[in-house]
N, C-alpha and C. Protein backbone atom coordinates (compact mmCIF):
# COMPACT_ATOMS: atom_id res chain seq x y z
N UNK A 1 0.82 -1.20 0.00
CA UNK A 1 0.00 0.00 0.00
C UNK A 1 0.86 1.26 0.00
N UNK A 2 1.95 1.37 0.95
CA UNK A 2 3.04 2.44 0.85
C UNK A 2 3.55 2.89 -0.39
N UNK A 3 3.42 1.96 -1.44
CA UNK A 3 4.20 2.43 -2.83
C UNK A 3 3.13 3.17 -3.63
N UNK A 4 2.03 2.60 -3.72
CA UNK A 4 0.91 2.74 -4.37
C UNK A 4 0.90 4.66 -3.58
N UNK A 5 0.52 4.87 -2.69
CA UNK A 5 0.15 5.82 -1.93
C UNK A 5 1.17 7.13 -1.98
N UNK A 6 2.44 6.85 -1.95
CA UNK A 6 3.56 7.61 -1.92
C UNK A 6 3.65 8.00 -3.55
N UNK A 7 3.15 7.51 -4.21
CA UNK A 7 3.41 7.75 -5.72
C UNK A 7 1.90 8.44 -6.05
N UNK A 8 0.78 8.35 -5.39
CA UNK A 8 -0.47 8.94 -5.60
C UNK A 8 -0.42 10.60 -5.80
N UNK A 9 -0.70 10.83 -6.46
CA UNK A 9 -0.89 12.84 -6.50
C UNK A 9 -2.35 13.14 -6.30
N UNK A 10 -3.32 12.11 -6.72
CA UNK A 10 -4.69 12.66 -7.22
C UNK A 10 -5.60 12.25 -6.34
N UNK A 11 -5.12 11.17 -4.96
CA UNK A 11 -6.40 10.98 -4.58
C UNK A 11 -7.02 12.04 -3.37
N UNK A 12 -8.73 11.81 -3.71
CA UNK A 12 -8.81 12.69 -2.93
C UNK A 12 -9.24 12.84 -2.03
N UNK A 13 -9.45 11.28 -1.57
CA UNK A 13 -10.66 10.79 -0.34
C UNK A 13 -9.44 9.57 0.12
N UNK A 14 -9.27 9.42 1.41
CA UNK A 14 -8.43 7.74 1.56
C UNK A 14 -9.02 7.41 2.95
N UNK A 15 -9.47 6.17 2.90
CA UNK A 15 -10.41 5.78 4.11
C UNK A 15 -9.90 4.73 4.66
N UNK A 16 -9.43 4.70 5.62
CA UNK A 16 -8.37 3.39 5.82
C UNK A 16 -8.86 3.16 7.73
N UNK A 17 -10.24 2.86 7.75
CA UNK A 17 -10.83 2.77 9.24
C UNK A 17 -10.47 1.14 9.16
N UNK A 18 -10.01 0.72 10.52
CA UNK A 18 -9.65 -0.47 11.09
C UNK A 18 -8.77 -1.30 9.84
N UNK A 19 -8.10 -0.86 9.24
CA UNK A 19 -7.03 -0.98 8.37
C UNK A 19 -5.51 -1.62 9.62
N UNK A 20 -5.76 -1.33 10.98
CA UNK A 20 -4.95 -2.26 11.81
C UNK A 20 -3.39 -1.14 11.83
N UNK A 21 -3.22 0.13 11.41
CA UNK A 21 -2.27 0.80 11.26
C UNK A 21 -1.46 1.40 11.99
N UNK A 22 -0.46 1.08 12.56
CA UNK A 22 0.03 1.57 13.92
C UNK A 22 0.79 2.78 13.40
N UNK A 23 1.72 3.59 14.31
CA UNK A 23 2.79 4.52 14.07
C UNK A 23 3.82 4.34 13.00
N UNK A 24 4.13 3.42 13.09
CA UNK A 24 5.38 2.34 11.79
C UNK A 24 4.34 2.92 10.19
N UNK A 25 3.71 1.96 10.54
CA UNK A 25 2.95 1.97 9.13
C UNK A 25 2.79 3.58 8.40
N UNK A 26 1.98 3.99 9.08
CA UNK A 26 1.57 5.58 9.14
C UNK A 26 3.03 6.86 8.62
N UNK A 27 4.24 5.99 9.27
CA UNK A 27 5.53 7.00 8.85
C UNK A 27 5.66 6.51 7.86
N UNK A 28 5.57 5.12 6.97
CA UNK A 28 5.30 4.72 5.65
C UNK A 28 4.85 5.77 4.98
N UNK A 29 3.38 5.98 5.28
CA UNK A 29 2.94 7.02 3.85
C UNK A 29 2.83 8.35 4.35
N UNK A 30 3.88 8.96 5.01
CA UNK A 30 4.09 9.86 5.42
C UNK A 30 4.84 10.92 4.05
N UNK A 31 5.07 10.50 3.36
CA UNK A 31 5.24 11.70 1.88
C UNK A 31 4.12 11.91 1.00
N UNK A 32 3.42 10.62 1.15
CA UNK A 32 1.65 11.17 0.84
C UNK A 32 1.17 12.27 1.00
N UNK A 33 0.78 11.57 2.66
CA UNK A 33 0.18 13.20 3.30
C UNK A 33 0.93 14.51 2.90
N UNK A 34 2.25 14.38 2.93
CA UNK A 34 2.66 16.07 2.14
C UNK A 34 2.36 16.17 0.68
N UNK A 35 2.79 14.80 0.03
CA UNK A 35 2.90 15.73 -1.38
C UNK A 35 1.73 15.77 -1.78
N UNK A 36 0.53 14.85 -1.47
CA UNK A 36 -0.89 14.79 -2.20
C UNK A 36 -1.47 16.36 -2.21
N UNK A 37 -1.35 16.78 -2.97
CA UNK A 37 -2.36 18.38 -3.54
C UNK A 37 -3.70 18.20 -3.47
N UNK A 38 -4.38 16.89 -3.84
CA UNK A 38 -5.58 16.73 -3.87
C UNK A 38 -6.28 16.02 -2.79
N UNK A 39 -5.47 15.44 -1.82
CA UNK A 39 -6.49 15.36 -0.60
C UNK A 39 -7.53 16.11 0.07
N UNK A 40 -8.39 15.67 0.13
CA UNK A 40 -9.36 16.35 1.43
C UNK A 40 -9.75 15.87 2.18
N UNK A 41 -10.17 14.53 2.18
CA UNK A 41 -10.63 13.46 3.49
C UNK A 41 -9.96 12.64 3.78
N UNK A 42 -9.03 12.63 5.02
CA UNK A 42 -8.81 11.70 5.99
C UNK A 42 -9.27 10.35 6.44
N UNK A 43 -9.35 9.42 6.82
CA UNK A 43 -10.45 9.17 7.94
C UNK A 43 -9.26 7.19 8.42
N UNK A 44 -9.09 7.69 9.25
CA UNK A 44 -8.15 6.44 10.26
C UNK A 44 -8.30 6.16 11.06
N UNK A 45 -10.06 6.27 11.59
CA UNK A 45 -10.47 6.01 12.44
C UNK A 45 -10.55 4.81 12.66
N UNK A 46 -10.41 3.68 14.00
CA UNK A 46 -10.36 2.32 14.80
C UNK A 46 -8.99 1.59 14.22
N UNK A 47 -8.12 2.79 14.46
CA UNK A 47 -6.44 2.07 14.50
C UNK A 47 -5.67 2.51 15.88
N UNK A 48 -6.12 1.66 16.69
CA UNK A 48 -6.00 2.03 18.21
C UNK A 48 -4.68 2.18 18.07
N UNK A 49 -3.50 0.92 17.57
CA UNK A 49 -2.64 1.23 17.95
C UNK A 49 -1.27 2.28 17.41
N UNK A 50 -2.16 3.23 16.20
CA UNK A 50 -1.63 4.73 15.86
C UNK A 50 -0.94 5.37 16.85
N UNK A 51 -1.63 5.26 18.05
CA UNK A 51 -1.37 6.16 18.90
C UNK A 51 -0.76 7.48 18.87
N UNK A 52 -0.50 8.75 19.87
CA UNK A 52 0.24 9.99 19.40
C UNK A 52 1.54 9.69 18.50
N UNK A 53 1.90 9.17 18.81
CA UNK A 53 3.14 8.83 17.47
C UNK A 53 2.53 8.93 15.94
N UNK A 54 1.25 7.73 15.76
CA UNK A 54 1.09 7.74 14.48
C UNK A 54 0.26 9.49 14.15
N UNK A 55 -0.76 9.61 15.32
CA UNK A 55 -1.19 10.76 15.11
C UNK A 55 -0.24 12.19 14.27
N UNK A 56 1.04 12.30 15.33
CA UNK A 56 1.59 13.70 14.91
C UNK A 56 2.36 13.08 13.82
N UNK A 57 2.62 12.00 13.11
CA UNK A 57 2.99 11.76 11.97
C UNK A 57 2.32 12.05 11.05
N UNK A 58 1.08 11.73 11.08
CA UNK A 58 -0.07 12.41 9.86
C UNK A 58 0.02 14.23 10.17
N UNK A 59 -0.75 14.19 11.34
CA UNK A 59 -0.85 16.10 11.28
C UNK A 59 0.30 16.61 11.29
N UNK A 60 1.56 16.04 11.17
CA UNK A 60 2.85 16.79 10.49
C UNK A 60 3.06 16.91 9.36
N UNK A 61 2.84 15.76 8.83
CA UNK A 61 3.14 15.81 7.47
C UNK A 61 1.87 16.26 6.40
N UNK A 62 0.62 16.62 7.36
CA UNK A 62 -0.30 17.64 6.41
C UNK A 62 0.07 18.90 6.77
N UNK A 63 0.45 19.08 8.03
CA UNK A 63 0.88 20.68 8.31
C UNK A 63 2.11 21.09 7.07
N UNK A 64 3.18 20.07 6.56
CA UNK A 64 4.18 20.37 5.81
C UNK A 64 3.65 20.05 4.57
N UNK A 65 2.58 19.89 4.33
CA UNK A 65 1.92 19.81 2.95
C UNK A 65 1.28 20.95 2.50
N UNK A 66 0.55 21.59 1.38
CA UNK A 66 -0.53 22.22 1.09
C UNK A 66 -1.17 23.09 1.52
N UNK A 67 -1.30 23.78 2.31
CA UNK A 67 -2.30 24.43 3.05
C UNK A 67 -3.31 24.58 2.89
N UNK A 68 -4.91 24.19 4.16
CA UNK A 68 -6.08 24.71 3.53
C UNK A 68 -6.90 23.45 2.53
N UNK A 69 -6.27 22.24 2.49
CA UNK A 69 -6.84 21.33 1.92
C UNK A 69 -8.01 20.27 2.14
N UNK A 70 -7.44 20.28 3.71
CA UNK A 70 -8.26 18.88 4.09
C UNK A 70 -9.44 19.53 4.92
N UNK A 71 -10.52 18.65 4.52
CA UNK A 71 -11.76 18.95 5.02
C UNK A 71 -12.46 17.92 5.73
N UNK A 72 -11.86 17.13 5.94
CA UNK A 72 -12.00 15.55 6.92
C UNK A 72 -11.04 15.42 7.54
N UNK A 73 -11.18 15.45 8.61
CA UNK A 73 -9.81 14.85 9.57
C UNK A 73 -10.18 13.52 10.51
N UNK A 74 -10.70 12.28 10.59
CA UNK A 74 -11.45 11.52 11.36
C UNK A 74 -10.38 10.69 11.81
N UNK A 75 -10.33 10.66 13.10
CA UNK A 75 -8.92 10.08 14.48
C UNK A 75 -9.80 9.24 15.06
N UNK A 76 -10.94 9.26 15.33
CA UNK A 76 -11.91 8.50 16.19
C UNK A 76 -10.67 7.30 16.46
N UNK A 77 -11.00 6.79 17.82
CA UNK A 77 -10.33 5.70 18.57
C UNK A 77 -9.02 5.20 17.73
N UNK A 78 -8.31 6.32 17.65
CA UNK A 78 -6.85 6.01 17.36
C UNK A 78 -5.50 5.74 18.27
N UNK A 79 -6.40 5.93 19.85
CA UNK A 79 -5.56 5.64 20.81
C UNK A 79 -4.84 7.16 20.96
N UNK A 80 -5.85 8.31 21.05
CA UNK A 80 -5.06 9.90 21.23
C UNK A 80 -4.95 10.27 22.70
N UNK A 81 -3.51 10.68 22.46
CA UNK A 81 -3.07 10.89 24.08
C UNK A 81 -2.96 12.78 24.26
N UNK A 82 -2.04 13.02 24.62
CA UNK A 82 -1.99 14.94 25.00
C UNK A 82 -1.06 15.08 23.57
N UNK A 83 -0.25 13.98 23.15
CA UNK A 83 0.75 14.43 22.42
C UNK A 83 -0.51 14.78 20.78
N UNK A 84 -0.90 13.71 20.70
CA UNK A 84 -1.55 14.07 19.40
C UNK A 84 -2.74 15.29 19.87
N UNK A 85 -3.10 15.76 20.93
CA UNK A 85 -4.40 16.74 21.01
C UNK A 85 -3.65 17.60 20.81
N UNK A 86 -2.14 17.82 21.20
CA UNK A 86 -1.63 19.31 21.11
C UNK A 86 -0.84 19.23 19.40
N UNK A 87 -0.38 18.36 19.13
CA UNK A 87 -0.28 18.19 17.57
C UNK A 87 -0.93 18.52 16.54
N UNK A 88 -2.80 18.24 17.36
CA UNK A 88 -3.50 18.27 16.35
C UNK A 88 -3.96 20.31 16.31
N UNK A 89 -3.97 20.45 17.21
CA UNK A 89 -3.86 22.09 17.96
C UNK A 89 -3.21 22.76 16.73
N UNK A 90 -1.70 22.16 16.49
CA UNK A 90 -1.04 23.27 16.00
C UNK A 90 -1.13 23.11 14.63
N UNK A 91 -1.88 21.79 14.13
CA UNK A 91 -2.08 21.70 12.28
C UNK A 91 -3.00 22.85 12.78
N UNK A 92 -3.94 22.73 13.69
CA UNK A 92 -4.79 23.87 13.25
C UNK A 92 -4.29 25.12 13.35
N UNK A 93 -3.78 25.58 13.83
CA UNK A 93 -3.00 27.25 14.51
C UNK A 93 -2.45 27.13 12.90
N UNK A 94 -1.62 26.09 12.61
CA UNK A 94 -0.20 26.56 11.41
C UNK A 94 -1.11 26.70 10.01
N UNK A 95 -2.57 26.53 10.03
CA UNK A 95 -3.22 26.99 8.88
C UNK A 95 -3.75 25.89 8.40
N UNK A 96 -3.29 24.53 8.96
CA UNK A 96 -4.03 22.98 7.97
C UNK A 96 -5.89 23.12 8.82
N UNK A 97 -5.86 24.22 9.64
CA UNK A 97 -7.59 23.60 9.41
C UNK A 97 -8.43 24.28 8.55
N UNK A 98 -7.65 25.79 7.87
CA UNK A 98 -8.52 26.37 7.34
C UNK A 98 -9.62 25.91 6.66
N UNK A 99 -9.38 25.16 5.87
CA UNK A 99 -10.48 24.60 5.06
C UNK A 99 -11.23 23.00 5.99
N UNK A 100 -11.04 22.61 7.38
CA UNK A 100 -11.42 21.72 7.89
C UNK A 100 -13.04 21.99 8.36
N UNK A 101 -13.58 20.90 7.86
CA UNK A 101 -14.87 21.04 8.18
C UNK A 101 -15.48 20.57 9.71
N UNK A 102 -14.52 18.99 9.23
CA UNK A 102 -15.30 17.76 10.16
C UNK A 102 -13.87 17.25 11.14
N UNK A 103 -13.86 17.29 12.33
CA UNK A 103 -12.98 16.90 12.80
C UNK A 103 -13.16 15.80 13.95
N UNK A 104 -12.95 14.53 13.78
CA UNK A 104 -13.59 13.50 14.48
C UNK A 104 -12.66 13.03 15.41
C-alpha cells in the first residue's frame, strides 16, 4: 500500500478505518500526506494502535503539505493521548484547518 500511496498525487478521499495501522505503518505514507495536492478526506479512524506517534505523523506531514486542503480529519479511537491533542492544535494554529470542516 506504501508504494501505491507515496506515488499517488490525485487521490482525494483515503479511508483506511480499522485498516490495523500503527505509528510504523503511518511513517510509511508519510510523503503522501505532504505531497498529495488533492487530498481532502482523511479518515483512520479504529487504529488504536496509531497512537500519538502515528497521530503527529499524519498532522505533520499535512501541516508540511498544502495548506487549507483537508476537510476531513477523522482520528476517532486512534488511541489519542496529550501528544496528538496538542499536535493536532497546532495543524490547526499553522493553517491545515482552514479549510477543515469535520474533525472526528
Amino acid at each position: 500500500l506504501a508504494p501505491f500511496l507515496n506515488s499517488n498525487r490525485t487521490l482525494r478521499s483515503l479511508d483506511l478505518t480499522g485498516a490495523t495501522f500503527d505509528a510504523d505503518a503511518i511513517r510509511r505514507v508519510q510523503h503522501f500526506f505532504k505531497s498529495n495536492s488533492s487530498l481532502e478526506v482523511v479518515v483512520l479512524g479504529e487504529n488504536s494502535s496509531m497512537g500519538d506517534k502515528g497521530v503527529v505523523a499524519v498532522t505533520s506531514a499535512l501541516e508540511a503539505g498544502e495548506r487549507g486542503r483537508i476537510r476531513v480529519l477523522a482520528l476517532e479511537s486512534c488511541g489519542l493521548g496529550h501528544m496528538s491533542t496538542s499536535s493536532i492544535t497546532n495543524f490547526m494554529i499553522e493553517g491545515g484547518g482552514e479549510s477543515l470542516r469535520i474533525l472526528e
